[in-house]
N, C-alpha and C. Protein backbone atom coordinates (compact mmCIF):
# COMPACT_ATOMS: atom_id res chain seq x y z
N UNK A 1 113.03 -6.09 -66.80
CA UNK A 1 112.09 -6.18 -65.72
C UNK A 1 112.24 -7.54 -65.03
N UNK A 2 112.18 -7.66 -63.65
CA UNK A 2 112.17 -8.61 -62.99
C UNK A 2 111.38 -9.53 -62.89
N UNK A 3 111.42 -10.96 -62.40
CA UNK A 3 109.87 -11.39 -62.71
C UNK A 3 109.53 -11.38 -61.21
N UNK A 4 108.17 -11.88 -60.72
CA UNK A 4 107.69 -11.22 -58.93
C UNK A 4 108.21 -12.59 -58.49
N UNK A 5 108.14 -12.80 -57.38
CA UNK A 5 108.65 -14.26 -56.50
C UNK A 5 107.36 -15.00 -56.58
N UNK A 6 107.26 -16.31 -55.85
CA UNK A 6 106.46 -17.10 -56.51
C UNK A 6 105.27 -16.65 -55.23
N UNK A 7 106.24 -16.13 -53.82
CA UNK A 7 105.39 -15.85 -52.81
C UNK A 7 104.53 -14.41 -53.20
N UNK A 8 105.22 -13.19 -54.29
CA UNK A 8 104.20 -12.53 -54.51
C UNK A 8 103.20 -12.71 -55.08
N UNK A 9 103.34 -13.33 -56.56
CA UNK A 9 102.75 -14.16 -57.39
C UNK A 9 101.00 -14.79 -56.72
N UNK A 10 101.41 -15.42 -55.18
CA UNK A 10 100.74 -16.33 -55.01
C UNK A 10 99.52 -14.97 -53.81
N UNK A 11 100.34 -14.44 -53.29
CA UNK A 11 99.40 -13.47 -52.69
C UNK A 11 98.52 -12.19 -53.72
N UNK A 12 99.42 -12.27 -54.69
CA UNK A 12 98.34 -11.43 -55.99
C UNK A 12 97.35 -12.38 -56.07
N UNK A 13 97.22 -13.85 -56.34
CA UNK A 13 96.07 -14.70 -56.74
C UNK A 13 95.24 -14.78 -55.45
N UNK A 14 95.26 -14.05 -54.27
CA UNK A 14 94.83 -14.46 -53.32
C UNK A 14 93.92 -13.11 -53.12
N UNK A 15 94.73 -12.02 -53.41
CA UNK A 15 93.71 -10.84 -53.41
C UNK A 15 92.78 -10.65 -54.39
N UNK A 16 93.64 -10.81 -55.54
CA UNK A 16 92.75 -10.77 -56.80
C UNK A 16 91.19 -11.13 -56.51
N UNK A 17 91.54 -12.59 -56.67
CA UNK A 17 90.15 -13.52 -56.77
C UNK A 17 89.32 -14.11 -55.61
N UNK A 18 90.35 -12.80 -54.14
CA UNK A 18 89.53 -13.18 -52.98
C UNK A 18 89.64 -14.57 -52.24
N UNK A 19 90.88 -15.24 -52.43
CA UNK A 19 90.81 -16.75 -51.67
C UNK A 19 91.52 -16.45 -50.64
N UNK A 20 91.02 -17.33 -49.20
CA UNK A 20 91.51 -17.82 -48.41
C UNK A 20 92.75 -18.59 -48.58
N UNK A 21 93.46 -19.06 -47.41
CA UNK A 21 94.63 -20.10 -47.41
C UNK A 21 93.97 -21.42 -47.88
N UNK A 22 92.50 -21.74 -47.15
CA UNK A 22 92.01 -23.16 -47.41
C UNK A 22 91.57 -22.94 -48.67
N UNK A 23 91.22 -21.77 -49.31
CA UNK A 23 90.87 -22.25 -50.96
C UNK A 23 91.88 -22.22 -52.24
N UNK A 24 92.84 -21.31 -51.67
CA UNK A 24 94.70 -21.84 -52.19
C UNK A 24 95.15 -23.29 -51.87
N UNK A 25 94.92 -23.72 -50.59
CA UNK A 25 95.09 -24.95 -50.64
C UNK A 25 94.51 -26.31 -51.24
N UNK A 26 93.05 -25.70 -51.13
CA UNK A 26 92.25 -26.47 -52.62
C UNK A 26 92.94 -26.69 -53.54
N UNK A 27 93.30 -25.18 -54.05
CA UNK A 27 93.86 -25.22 -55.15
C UNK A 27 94.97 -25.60 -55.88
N UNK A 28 95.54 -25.83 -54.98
CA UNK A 28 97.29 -26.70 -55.16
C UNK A 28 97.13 -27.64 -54.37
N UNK A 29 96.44 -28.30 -53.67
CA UNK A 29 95.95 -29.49 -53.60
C UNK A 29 97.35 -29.67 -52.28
N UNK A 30 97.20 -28.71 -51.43
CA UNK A 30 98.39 -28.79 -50.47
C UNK A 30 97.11 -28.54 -49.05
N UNK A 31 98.10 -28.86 -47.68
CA UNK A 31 97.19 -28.19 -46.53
C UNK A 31 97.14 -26.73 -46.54
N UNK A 32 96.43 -26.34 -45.76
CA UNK A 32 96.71 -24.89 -45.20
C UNK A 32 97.67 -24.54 -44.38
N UNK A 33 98.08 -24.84 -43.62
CA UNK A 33 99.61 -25.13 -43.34
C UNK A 33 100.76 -24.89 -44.17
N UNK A 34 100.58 -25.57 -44.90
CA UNK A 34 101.76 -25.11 -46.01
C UNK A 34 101.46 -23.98 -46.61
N UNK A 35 100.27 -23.42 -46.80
CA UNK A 35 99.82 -22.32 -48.03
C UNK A 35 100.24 -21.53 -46.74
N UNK A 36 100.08 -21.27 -45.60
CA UNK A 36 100.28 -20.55 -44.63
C UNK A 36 101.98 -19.55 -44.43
N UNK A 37 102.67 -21.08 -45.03
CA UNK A 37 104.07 -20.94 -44.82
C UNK A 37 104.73 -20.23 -46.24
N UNK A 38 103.81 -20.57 -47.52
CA UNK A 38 104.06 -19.75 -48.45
C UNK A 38 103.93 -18.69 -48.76
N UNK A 39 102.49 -18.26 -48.06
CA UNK A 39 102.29 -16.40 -47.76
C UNK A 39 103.39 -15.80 -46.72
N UNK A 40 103.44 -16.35 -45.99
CA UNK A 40 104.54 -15.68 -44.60
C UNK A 40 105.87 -16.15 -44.63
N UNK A 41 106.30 -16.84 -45.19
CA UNK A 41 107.50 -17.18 -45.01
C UNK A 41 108.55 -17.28 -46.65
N UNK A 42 107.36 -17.22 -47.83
CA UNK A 42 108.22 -17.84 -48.57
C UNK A 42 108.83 -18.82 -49.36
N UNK A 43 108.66 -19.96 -48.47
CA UNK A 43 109.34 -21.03 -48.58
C UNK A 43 108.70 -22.02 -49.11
N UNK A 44 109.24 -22.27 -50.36
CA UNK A 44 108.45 -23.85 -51.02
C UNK A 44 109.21 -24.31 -51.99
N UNK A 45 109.02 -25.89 -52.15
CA UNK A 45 109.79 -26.25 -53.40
C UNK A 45 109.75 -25.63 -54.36
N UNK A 46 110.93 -26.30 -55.62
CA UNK A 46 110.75 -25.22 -57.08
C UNK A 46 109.65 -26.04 -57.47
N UNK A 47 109.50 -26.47 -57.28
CA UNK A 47 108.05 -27.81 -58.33
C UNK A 47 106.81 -26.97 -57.64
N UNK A 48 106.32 -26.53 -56.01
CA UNK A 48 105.58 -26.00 -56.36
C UNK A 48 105.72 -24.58 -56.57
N UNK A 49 106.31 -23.45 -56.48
CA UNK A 49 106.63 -22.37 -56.85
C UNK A 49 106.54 -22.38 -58.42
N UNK A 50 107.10 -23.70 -59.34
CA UNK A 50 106.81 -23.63 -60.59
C UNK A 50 104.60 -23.80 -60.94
N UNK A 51 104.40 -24.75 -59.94
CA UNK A 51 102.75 -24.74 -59.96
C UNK A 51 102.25 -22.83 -59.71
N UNK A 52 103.08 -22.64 -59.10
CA UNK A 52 102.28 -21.24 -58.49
C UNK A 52 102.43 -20.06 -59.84
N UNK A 53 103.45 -20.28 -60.29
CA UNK A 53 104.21 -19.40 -60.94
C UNK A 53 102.77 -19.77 -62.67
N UNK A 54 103.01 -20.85 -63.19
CA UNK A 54 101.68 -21.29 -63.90
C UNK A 54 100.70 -20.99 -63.87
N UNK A 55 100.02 -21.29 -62.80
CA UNK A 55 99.07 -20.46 -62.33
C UNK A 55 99.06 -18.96 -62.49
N UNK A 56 99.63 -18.41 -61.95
CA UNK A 56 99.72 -17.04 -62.10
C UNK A 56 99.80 -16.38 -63.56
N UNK A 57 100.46 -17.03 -64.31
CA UNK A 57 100.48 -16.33 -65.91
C UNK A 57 99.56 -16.77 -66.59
N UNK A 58 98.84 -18.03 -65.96
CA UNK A 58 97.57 -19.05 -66.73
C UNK A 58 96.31 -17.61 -66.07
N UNK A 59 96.34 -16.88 -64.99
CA UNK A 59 95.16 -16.15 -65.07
C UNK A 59 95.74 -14.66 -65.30
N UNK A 60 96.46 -14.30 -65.59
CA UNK A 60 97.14 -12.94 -66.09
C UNK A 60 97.19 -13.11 -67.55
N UNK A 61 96.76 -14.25 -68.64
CA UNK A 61 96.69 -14.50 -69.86
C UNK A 61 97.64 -14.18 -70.43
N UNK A 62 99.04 -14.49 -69.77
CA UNK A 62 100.25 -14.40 -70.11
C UNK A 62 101.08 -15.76 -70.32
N UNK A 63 101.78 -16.24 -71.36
CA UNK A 63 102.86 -17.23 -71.56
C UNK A 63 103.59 -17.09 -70.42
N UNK A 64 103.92 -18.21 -69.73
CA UNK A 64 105.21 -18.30 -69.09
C UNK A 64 106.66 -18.22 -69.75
N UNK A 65 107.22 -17.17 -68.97
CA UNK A 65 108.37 -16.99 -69.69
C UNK A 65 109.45 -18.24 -69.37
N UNK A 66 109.23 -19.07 -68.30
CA UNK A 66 110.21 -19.56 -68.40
C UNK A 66 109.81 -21.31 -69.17
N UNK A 67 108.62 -21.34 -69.48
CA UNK A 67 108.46 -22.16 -70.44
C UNK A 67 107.40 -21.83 -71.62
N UNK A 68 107.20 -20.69 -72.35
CA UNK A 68 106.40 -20.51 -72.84
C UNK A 68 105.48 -21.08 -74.11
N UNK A 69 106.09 -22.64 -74.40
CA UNK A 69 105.23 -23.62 -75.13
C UNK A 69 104.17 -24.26 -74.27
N UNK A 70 104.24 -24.41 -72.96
CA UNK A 70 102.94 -25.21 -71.89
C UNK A 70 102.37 -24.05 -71.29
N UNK A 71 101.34 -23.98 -71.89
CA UNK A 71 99.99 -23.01 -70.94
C UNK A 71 100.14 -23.64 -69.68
N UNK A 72 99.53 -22.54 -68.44
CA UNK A 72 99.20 -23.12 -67.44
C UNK A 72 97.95 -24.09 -67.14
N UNK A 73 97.33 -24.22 -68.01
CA UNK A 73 96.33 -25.22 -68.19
C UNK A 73 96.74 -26.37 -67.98
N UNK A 74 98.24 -26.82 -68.13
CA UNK A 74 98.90 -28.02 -68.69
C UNK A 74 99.42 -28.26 -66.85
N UNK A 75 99.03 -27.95 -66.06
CA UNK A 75 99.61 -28.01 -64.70
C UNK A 75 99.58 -29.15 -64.30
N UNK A 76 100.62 -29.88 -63.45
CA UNK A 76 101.03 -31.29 -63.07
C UNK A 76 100.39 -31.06 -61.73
């Protein structure tokens, strides 16, 4: 099985739990602007795609597979 992109990833956390761009951007501590460019376009560093990706298995109560000793709790 594949794993989802960090841009699906990040629009599942957006429907899920009902956030806006400005409360994604809260949440990664980025503008809306950028969260803008990550729903529509895609495009973001691996550092934050790795934040997004954390996130995402930190509320799916899943280990990250690609580091599965740091919970997403442990987010930089």
């Amino acid at each position: 099985m594949r794993e989802k992109s960090p841009q699906s990833m990040l629009q599942w956390i957006s429907t899920t739990y009902d956030m806006s761009p400005e409360s994604l951007a809260h949440m990664f501590q980025r503008t809306r602007r950028t969260v803008n460019i990550w729903l529509k376009e895609g495009r973001m560093s691996p550092r934050n795609g790795s934040k997004i990706r954390s996130a995402f298995y930190y509320l799916n109560n899943m280990p990250d597979p690609h580091d599965p000793l740091r919970s997403g709790i442990d987010m930089i």
